[in-house]
N, C-alpha and C. Protein backbone atom coordinates (compact mmCIF):
# COMPACT_ATOMS: atom_id res chain seq x y z
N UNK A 1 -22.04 -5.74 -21.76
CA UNK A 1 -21.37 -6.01 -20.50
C UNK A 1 -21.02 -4.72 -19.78
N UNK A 2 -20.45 -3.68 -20.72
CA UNK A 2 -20.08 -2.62 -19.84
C UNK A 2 -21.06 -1.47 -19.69
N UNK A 3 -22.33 -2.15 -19.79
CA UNK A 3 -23.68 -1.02 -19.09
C UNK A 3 -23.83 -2.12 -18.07
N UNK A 4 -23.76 -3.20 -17.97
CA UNK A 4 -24.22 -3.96 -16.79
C UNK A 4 -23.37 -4.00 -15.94
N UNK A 5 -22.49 -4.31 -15.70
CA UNK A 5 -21.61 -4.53 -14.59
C UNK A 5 -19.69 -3.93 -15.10
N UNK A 6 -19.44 -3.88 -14.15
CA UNK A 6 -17.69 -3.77 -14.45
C UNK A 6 -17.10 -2.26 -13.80
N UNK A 7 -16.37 -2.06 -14.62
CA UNK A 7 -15.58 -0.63 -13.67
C UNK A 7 -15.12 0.29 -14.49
N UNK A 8 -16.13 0.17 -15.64
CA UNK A 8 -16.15 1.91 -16.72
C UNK A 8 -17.13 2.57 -16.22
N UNK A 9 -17.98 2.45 -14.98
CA UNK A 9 -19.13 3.58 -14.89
C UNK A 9 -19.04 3.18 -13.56
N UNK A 10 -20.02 4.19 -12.58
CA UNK A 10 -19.94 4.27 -11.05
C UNK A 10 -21.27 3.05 -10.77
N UNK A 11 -20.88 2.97 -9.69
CA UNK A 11 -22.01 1.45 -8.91
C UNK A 11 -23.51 2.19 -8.80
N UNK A 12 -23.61 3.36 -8.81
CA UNK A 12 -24.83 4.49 -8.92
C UNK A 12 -25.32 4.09 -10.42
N UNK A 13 -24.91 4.01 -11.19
CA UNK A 13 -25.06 4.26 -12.77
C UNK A 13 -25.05 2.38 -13.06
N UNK A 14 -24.43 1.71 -12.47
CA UNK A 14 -25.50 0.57 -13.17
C UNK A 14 -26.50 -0.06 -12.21
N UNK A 15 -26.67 0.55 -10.81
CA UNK A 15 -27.65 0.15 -10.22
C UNK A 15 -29.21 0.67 -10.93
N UNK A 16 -28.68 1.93 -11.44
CA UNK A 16 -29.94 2.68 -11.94
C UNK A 16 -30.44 2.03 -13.50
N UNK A 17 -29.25 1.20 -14.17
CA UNK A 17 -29.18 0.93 -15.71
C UNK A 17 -30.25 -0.03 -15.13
N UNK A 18 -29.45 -1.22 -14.50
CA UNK A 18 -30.20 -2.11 -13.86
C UNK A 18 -31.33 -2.41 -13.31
N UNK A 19 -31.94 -1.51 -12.74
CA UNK A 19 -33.54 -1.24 -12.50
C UNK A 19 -34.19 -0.89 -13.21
N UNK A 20 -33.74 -0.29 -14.43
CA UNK A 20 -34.39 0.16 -15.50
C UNK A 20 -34.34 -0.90 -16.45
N UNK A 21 -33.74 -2.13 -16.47
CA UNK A 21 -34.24 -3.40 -17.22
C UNK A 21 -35.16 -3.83 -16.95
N UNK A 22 -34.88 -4.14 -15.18
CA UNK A 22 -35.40 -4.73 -14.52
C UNK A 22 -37.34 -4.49 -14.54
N UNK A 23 -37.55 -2.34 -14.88
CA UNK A 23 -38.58 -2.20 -15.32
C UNK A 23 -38.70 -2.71 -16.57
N UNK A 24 -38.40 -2.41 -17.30
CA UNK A 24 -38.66 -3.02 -18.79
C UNK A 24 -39.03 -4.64 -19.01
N UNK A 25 -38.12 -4.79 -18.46
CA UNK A 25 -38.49 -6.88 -18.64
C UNK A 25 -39.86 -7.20 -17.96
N UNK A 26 -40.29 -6.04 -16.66
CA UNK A 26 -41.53 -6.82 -16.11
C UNK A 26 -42.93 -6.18 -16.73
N UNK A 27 -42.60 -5.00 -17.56
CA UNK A 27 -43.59 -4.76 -18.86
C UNK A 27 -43.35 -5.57 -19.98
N UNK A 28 -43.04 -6.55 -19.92
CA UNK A 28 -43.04 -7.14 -21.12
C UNK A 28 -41.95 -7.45 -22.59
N UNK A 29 -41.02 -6.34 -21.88
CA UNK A 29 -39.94 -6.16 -23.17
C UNK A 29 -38.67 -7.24 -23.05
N UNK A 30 -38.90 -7.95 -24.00
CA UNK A 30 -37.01 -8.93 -23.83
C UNK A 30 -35.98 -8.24 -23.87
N UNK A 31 -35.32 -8.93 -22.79
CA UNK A 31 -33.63 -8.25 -22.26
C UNK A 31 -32.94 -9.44 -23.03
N UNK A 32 -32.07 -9.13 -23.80
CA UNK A 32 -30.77 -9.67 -24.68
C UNK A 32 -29.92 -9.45 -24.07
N UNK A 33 -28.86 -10.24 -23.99
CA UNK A 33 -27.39 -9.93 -23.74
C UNK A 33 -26.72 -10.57 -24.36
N UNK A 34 -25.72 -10.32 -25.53
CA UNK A 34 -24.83 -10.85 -26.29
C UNK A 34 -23.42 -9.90 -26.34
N UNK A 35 -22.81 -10.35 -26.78
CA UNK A 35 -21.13 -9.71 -27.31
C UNK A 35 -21.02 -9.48 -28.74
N UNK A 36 -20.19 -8.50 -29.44
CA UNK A 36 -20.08 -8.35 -30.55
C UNK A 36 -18.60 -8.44 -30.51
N UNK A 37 -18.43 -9.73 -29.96
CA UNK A 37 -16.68 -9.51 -29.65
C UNK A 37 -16.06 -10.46 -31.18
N UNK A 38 -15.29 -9.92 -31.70
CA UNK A 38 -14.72 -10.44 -33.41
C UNK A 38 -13.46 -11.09 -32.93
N UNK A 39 -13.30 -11.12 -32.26
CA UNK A 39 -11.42 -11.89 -32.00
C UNK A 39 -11.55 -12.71 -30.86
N UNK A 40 -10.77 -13.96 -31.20
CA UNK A 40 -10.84 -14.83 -29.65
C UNK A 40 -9.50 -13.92 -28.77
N UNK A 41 -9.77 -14.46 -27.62
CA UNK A 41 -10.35 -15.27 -26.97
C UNK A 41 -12.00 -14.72 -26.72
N UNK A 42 -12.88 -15.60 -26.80
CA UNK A 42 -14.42 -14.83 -26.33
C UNK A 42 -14.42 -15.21 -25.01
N UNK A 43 -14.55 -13.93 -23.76
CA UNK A 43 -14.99 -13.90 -22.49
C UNK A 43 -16.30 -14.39 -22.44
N UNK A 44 -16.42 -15.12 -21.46
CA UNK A 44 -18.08 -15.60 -21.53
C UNK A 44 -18.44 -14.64 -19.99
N UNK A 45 -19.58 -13.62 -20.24
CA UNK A 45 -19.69 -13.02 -19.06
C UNK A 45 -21.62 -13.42 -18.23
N UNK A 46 -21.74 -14.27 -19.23
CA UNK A 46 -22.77 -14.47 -18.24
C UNK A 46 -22.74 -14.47 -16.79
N UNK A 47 -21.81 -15.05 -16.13
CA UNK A 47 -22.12 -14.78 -14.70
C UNK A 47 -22.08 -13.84 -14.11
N UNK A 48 -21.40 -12.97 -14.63
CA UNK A 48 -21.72 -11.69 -14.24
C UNK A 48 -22.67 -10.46 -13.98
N UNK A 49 -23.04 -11.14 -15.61
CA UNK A 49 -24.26 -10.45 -15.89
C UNK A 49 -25.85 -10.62 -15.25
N UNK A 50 -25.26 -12.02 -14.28
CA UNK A 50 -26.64 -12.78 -13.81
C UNK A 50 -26.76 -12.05 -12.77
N UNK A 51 -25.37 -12.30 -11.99
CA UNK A 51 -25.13 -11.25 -10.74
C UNK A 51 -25.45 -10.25 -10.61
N UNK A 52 -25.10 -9.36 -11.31
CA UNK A 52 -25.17 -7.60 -11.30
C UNK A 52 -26.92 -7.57 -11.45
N UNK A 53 -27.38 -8.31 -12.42
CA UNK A 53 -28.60 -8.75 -12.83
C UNK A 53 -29.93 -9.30 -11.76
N UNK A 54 -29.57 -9.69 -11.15
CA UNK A 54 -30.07 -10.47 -9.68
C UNK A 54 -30.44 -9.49 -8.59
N UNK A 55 -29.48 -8.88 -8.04
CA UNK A 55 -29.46 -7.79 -7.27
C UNK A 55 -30.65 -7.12 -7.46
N UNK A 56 -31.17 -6.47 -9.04
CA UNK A 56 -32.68 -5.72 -9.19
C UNK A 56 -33.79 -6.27 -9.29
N UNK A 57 -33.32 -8.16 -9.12
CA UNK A 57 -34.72 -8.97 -8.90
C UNK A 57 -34.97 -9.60 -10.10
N UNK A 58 -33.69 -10.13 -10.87
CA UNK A 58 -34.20 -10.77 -12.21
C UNK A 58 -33.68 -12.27 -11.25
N UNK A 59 -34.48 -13.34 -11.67
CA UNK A 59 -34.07 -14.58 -11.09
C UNK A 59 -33.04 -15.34 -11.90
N UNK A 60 -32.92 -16.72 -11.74
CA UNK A 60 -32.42 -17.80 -12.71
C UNK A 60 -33.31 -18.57 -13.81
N UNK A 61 -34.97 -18.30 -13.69
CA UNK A 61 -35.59 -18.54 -14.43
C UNK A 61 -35.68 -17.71 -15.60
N UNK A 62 -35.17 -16.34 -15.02
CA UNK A 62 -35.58 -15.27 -16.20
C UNK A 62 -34.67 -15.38 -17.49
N UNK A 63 -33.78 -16.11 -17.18
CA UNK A 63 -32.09 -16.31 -18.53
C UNK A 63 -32.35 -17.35 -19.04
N UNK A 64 -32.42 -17.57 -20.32
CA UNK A 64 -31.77 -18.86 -20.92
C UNK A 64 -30.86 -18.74 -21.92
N UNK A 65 -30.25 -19.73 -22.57
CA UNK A 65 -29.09 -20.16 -23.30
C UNK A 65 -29.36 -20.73 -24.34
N UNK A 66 -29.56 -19.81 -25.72
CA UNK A 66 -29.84 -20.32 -26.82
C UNK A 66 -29.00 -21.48 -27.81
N UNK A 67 -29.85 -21.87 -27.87
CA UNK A 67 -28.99 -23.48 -28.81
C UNK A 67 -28.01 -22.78 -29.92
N UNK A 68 -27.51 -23.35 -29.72
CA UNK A 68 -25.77 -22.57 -30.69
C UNK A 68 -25.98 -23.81 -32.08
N UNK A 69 -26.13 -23.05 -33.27
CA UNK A 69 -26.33 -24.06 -34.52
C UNK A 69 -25.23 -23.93 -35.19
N UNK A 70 -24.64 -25.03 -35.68
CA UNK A 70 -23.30 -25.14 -36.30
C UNK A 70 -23.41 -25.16 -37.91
């Protein structure tokens, strides 16, 4: 979350992180985004991440939401 979007780095520095997925994903490489968060409450930041994400041209087709197994 805090290479993609938020307010620990300048709007320069994840526009640039961000295009540089944005290259990567259209060569072929899978973009992950998960949390390694150990304590509730868990923030769910997908939308954020879609957002900040969007802007360099990733769509709503490009995300999905893996089945959670209990």
């Amino acid at each position: 979350m805090s290479m993609i979007c938020g307010e620990l780095h300048s709007e320069t520095f994840y526009r640039k992180y961000n295009e540089f997925l944005r290259y990567m994903f259209e060569r072929g490489v899978k973009v992950v985004f998960g949390s390694d968060t150990h304590n509730s409450p868990y923030s769910d930041h997908r939308e954020s991440v879609e957002q900040a994400l969007g802007v360099v041209g990733f769509k709503p087709e490009d995300f999905s939401t893996p089945s959670i197994r209990i």
